[in-house]
C-alpha atoms as a PDB file:
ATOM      1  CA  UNK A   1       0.000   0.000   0.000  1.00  0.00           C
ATOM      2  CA  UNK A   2       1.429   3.337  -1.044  1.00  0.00           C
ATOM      3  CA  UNK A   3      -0.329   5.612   1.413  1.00  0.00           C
ATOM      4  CA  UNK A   4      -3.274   5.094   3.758  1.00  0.00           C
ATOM      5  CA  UNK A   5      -4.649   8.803   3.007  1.00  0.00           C
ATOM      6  CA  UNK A   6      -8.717   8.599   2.309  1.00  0.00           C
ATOM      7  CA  UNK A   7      -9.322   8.073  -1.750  1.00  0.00           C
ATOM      8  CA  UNK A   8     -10.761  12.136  -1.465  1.00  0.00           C
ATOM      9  CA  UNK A   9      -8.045  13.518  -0.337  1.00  0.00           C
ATOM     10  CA  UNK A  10      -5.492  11.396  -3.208  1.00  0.00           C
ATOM     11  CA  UNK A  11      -7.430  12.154  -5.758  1.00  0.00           C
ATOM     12  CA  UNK A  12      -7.732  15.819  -4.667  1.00  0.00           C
ATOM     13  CA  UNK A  13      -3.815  16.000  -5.197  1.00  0.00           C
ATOM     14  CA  UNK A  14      -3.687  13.796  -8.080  1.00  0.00           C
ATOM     15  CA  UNK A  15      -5.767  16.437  -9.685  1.00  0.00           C
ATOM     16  CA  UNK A  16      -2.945  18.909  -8.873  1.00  0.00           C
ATOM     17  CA  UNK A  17      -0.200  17.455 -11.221  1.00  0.00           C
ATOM     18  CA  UNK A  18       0.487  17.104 -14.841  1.00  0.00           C
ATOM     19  CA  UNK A  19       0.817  13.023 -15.372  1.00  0.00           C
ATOM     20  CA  UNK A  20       3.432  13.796 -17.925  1.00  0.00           C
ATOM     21  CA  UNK A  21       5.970  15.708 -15.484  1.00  0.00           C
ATOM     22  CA  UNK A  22       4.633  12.824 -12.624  1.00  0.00           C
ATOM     23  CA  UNK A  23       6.181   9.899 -15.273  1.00  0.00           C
ATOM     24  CA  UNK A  24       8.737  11.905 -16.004  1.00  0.00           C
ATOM     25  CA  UNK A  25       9.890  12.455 -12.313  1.00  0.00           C
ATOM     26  CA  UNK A  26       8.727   8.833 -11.587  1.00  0.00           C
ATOM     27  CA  UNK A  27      11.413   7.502 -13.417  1.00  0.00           C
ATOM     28  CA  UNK A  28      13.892   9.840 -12.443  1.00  0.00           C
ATOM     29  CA  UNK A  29      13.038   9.249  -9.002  1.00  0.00           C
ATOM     30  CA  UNK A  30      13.594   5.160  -9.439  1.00  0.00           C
ATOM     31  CA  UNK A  31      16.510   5.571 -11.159  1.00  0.00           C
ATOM     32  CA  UNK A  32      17.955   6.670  -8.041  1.00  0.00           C
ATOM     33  CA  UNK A  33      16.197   4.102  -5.967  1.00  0.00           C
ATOM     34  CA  UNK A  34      17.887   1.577  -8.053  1.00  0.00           C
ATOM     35  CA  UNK A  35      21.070   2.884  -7.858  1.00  0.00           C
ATOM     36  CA  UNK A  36      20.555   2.662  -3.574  1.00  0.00           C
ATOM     37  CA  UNK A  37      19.171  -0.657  -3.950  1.00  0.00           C
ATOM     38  CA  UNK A  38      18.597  -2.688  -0.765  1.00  0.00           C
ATOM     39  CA  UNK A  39      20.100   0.630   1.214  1.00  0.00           C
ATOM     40  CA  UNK A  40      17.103   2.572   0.126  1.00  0.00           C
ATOM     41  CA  UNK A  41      14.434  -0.347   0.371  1.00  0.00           C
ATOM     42  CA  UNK A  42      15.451  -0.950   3.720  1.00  0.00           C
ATOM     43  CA  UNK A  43      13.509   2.071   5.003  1.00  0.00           C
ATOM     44  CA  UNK A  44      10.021   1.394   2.926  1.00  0.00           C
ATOM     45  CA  UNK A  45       7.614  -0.958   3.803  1.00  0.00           C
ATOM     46  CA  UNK A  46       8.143  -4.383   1.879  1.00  0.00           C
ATOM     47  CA  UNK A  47       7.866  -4.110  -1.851  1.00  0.00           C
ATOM     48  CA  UNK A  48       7.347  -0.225  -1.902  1.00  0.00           C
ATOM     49  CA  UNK A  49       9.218   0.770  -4.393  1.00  0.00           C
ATOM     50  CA  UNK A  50       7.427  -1.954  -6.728  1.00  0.00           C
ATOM     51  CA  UNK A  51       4.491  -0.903  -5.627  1.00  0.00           C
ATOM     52  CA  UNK A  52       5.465   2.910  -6.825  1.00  0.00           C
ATOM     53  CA  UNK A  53       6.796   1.429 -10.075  1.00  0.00           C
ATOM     54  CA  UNK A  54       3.299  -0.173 -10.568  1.00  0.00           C
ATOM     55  CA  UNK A  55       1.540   3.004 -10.118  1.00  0.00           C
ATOM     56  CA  UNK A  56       3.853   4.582 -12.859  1.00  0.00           C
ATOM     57  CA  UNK A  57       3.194   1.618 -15.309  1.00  0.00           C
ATOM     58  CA  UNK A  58      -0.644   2.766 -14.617  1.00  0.00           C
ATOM     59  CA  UNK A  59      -0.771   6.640 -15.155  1.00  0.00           C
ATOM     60  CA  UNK A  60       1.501   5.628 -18.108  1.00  0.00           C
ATOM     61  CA  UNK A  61      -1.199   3.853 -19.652  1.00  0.00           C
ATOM     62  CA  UNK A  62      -3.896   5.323 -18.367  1.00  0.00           C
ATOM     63  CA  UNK A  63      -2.097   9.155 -20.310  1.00  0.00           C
ATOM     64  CA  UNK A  64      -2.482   7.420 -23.374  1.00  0.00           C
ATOM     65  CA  UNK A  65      -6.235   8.095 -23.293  1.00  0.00           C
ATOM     66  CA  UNK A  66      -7.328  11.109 -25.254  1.00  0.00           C
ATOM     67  CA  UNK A  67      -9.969  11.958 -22.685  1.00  0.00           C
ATOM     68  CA  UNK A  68      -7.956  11.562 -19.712  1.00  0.00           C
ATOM     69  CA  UNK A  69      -5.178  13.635 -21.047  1.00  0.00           C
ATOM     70  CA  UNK A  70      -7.134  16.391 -22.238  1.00  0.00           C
ATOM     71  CA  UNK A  71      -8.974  16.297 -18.889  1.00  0.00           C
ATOM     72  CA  UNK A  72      -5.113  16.315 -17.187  1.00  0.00           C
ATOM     73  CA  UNK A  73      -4.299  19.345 -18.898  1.00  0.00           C
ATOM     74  CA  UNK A  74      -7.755  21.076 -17.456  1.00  0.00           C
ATOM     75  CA  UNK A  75      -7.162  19.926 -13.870  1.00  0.00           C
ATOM     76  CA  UNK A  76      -3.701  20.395 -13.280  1.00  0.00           C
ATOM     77  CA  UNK A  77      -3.185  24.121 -12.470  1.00  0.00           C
ATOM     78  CA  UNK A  78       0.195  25.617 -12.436  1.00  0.00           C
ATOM     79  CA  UNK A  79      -0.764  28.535 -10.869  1.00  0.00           C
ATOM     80  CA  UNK A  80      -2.230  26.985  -7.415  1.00  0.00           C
ATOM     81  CA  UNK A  81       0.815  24.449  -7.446  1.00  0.00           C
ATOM     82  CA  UNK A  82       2.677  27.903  -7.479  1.00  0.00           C
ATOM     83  CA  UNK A  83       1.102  29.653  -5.149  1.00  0.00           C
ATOM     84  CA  UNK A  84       1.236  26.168  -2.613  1.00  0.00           C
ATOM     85  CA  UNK A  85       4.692  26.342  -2.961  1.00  0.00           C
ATOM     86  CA  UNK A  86       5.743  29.896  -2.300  1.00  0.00           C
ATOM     87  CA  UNK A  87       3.098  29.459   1.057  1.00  0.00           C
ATOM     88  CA  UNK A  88       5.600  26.434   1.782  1.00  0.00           C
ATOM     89  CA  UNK A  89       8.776  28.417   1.381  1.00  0.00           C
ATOM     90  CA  UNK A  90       7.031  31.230   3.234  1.00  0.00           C
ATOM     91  CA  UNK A  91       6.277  29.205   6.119  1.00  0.00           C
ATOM     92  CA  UNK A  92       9.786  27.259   6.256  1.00  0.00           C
ATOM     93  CA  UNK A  93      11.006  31.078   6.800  1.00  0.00           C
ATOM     94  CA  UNK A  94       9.011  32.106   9.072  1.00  0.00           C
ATOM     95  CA  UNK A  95       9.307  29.014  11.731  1.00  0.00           C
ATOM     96  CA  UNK A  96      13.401  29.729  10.614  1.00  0.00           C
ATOM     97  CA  UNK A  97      12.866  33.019  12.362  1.00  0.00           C
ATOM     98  CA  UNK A  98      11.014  31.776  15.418  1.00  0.00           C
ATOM     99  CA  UNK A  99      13.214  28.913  15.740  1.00  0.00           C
ATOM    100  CA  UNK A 100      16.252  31.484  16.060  1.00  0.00           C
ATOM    101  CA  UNK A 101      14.652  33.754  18.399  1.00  0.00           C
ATOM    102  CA  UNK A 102      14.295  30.451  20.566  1.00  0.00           C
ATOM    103  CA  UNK A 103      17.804  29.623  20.301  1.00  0.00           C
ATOM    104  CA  UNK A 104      18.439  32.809  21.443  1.00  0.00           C
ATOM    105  CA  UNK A 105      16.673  32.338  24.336  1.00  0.00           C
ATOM    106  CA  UNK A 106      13.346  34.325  23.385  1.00  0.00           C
ATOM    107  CA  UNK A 107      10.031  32.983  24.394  1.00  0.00           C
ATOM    108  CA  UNK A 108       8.219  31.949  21.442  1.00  0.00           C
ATOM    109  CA  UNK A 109       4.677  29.821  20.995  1.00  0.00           C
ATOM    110  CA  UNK A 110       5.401  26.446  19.863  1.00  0.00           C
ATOM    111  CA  UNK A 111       2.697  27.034  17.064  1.00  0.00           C
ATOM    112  CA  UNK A 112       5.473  29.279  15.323  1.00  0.00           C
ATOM    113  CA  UNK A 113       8.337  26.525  15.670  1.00  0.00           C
ATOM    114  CA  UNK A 114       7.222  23.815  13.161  1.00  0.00           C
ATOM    115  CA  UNK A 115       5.753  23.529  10.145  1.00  0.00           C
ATOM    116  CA  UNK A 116       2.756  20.889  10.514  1.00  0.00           C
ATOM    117  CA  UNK A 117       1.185  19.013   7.602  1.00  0.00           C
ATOM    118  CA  UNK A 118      -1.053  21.186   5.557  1.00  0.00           C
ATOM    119  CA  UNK A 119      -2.080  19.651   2.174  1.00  0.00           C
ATOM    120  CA  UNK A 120      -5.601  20.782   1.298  1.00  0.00           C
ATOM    121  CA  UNK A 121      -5.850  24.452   0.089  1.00  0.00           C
ATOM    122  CA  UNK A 122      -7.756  25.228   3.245  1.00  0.00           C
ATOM    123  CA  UNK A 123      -5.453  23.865   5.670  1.00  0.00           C
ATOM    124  CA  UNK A 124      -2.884  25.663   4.368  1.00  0.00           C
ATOM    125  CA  UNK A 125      -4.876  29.245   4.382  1.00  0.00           C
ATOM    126  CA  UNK A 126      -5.753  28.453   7.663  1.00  0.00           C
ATOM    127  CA  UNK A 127      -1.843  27.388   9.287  1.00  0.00           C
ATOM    128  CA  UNK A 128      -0.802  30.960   6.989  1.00  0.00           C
ATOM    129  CA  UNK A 129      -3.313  32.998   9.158  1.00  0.00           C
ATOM    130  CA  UNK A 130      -2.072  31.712  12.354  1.00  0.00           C
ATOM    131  CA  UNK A 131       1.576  32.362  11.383  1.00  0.00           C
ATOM    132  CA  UNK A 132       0.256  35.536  10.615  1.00  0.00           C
ATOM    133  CA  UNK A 133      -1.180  36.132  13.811  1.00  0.00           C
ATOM    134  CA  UNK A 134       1.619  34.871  16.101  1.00  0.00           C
ATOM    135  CA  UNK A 135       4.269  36.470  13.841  1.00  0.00           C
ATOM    136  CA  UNK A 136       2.798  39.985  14.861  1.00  0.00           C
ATOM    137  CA  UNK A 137       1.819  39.050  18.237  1.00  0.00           C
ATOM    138  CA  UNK A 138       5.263  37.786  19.087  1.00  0.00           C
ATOM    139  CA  UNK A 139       7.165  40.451  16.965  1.00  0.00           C
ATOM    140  CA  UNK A 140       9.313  42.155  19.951  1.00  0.00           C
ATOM    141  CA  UNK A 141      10.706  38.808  20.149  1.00  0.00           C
ATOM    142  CA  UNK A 142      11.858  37.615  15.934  1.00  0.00           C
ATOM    143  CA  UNK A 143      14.889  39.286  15.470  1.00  0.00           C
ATOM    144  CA  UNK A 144      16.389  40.089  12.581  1.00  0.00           C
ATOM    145  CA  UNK A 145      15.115  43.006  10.096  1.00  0.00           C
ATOM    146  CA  UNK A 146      12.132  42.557   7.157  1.00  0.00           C
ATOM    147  CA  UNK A 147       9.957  41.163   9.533  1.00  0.00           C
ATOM    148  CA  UNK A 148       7.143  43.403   8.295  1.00  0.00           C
ATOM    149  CA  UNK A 149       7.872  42.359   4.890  1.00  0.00           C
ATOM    150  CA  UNK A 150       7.978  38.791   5.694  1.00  0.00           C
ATOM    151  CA  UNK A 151       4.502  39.831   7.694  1.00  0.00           C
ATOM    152  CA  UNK A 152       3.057  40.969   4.337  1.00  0.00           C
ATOM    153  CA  UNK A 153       3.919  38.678   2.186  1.00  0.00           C
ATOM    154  CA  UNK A 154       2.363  35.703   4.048  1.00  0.00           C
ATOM    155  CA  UNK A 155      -1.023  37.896   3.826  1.00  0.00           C
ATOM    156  CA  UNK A 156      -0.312  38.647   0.563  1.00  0.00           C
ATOM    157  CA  UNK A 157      -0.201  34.764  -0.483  1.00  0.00           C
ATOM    158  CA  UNK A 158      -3.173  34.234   1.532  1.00  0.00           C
ATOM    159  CA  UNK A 159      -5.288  36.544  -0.342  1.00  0.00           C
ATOM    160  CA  UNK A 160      -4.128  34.874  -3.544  1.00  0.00           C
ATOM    161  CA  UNK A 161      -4.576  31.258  -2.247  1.00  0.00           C
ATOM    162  CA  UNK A 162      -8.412  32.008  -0.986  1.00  0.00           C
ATOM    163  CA  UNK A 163      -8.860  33.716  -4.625  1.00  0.00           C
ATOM    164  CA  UNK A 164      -9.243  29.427  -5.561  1.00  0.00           C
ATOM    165  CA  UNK A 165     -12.381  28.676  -5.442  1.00  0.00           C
ATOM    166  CA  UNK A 166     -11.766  25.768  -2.954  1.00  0.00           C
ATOM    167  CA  UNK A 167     -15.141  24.580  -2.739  1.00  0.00           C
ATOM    168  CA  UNK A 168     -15.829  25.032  -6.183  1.00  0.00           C
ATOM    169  CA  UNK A 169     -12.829  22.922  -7.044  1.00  0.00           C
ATOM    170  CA  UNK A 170     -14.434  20.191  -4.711  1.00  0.00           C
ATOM    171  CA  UNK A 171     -17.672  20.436  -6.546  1.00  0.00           C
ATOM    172  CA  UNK A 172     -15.700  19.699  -9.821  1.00  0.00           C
ATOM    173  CA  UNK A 173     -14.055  16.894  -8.446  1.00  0.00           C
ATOM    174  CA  UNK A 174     -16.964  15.202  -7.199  1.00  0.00           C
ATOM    175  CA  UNK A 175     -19.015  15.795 -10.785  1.00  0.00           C
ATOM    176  CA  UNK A 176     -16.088  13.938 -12.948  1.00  0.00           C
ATOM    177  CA  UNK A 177     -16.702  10.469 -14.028  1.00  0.00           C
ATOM    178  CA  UNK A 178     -15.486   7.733 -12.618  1.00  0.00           C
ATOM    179  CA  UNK A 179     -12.828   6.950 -15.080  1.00  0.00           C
ATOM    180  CA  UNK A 180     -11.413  10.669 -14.573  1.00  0.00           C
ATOM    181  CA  UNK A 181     -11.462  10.437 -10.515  1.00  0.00           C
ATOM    182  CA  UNK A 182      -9.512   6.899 -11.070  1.00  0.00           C
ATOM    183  CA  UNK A 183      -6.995   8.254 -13.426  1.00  0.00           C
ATOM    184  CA  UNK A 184      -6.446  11.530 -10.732  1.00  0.00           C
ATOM    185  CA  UNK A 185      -6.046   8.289  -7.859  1.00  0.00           C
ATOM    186  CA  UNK A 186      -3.906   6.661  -9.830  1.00  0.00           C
ATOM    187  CA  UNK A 187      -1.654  10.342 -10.528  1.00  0.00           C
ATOM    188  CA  UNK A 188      -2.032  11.002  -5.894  1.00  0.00           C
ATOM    189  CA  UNK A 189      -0.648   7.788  -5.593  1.00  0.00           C
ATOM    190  CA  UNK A 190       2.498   8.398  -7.829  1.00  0.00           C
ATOM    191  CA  UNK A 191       3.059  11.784  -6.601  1.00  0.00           C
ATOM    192  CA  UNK A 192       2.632  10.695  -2.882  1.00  0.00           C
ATOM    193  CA  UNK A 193       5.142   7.491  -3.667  1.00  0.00           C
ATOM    194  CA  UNK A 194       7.724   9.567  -5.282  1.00  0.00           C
ATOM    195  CA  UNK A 195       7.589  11.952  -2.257  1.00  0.00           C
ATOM    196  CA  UNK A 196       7.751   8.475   0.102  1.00  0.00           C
ATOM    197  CA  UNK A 197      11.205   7.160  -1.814  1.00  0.00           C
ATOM    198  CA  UNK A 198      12.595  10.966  -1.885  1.00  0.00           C
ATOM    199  CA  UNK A 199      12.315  11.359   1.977  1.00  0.00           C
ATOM    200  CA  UNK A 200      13.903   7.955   2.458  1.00  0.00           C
ATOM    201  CA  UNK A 201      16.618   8.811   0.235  1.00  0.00           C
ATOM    202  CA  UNK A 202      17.149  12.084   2.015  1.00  0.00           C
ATOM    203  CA  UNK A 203      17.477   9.826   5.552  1.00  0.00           C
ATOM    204  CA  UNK A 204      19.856   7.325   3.797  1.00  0.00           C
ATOM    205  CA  UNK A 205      22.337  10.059   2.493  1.00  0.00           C
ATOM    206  CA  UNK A 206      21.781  12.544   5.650  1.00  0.00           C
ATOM    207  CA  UNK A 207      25.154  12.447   5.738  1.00  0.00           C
ATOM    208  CA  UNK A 208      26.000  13.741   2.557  1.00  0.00           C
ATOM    209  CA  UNK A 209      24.018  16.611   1.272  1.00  0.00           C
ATOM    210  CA  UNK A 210      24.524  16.476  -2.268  1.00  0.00           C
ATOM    211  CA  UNK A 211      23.322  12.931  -2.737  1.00  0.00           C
ATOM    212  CA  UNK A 212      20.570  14.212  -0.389  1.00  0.00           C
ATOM    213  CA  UNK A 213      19.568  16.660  -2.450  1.00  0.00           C
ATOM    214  CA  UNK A 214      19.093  14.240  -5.652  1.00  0.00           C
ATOM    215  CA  UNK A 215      16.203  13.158  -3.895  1.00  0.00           C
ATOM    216  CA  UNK A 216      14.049  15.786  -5.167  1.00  0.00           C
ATOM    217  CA  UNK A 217      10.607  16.858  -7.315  1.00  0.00           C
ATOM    218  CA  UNK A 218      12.485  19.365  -9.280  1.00  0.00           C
ATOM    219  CA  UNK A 219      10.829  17.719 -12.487  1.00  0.00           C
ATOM    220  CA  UNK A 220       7.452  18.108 -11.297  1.00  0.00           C
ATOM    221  CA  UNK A 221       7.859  21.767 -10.347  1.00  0.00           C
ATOM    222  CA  UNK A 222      10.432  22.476 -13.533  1.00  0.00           C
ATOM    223  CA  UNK A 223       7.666  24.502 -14.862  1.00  0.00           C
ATOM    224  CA  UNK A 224       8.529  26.799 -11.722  1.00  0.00           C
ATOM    225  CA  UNK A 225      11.954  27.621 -12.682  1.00  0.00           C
ATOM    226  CA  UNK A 226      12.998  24.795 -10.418  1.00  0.00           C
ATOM    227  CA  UNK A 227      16.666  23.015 -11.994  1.00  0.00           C
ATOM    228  CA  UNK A 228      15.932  19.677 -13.403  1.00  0.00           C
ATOM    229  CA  UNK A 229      18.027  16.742 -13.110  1.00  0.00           C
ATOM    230  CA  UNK A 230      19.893  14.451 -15.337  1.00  0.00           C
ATOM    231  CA  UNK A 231      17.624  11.335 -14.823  1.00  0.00           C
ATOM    232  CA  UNK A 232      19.270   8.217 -14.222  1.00  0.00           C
ATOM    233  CA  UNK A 233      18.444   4.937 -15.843  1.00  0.00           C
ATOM    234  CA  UNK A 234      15.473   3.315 -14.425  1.00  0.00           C
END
C-alpha cells in the first residue's frame, strides 16, 4: 500500500499534477532508488518501491487516453501548485525566524516553531493565518530586520490562495466520471510514492548533502523555474 490517506483527499492532489511531469519524475526518481538498492528499500515498507513502479506503469497507460489527457491538462493548475509552494517556502522562513529567536533564548509559541502538515488548500490558508497572527503578536521577540515584509507577504499569499475557489474545485471533483477520478487516484498515488522514496533517500544520504539533495521533485515543479536533473536509468 502506497499511502493510507482517504481516496478524497489522493485524488484531490492527483488532480494537482500534470501526469506527464509525474512519469517523467517517476522515473527519475527510481533511477535513483535503483542505484541505492537494498540501502534505500530498507527504510520502505516491503515491496514499496514496486508498488510505486506499478503506479507509474498505470498513469503511463492510463495518459495514453485522449480523454484523460485532455482532462489532465484542465485539472492540473500551475498557478495553485505555485502559489502552494511559495506558502511552503514562506512558512519554512518564518518558523526559521522563530526557531532562532528560541535559540536565542526568546520565548516563542510552539505554534510558530514547526511547520505541521497542511495539504488541502484550506489547511494551508488556515496554518498561513495563524503564522500571521503569532508572527505579529510575538514580533518584539523575531529578530532580525524585514519582519514586516515577511509579515506581508504571508497575507499577501493568503489573499491569492483564498482567490481558488476551494469549494468550487471540490464540486468539480466530485461531478467527474469515474474513469477521470480513477486516473487523478492513480496520478495522488504516484506523486505521494515519489515523495515516500525521496524522503527515504534524504534519511539514507543525511550524511552527505549532495546525494541528499538528488532526492528531489524538481521535475514536477520544472515549470517553476525549479533546476531539473539528469535522470538516471530506471
Amino acid at each position: 500500500m502506497i499511502t493510507e490517506m482517504i481516496k478524497d483527499q489522493v485524488i484531490e492532489m492527483g488532480s494537482r499534477h500534470r501526469a506527464g511531469y509525474l512519469v517523467e519524475q517517476a522515473g527519475y526518481t527510481l533511477g535513483l532508488a535503483k542505484q541505492d538498492g537494498e540501502n534505500l528499500t530498507a527504510l520502505l515498507p516491503e515491496a514499496y518501491v514496486k508498488e510505486v513502479a506499478a503506479a507509474l506503469d498505470r498513469v503511463s497507460a492510463a495518459y495514453e487516453d485522449r480523454t484523460l489527457s485532455e482532462e489532465d491538462s484542465k485539472s492540473a493548475t500551475d498557478e495553485v501548485n505555485d502559489l502552494l509552494r511559495q506558502a511552503k517556502v514562506w512558512r519554512r522562513a518564518a518558523v526559521n525566524r522563530a526557531l532562532r529567536a528560541s535559540r536565542m533564548g526568546k520565548k516563542v509559541p510552539d505554534d510558530l516553531l514547526k511547520m505541521g502538515n497542511a495539504r488541502s488548500v484550506p489547511a494551508v490558508v488556515g496554518a498561513m493565518e495563524q503564522t500571521v497572527k503569532l508572527l505579529e503578536a510575538n514580533a518584539g521577540s523575531l529578530h532580525g530586520a524585514d519582519l514586516k515584509t515577511l509579515i506581508e507577504k504571508g497575507r499577501s499569499l493568503v489573499k491569492e490562495i483564498k482567490a481558488i475557489d476551494a469549494e468550487q474545485e471540490v464540486k468539480r471533483l466530485k461531478n467527474l466520471s469515474d474513469a477521470v477520478k480513477q486516473f487523478y487516484y492513480e496520478k495522488g498515488l504516484l506523486f505521494i510514492g515519489i515523495k515516500v522514496i525521496n524522503e527515504a533517500g534524504r534519511e539514507l544520504h543525511a550524511g552527505d548533502a549532495a546525494d541528499a539533495a538528488k532526492y528531489n521533485l524538481s521535475i514536477v515543479y520544472r515549470n517553476m523555474g525549479k533546476r531539473k536533473e539528469k535522470a538516471p536509468t530506471a
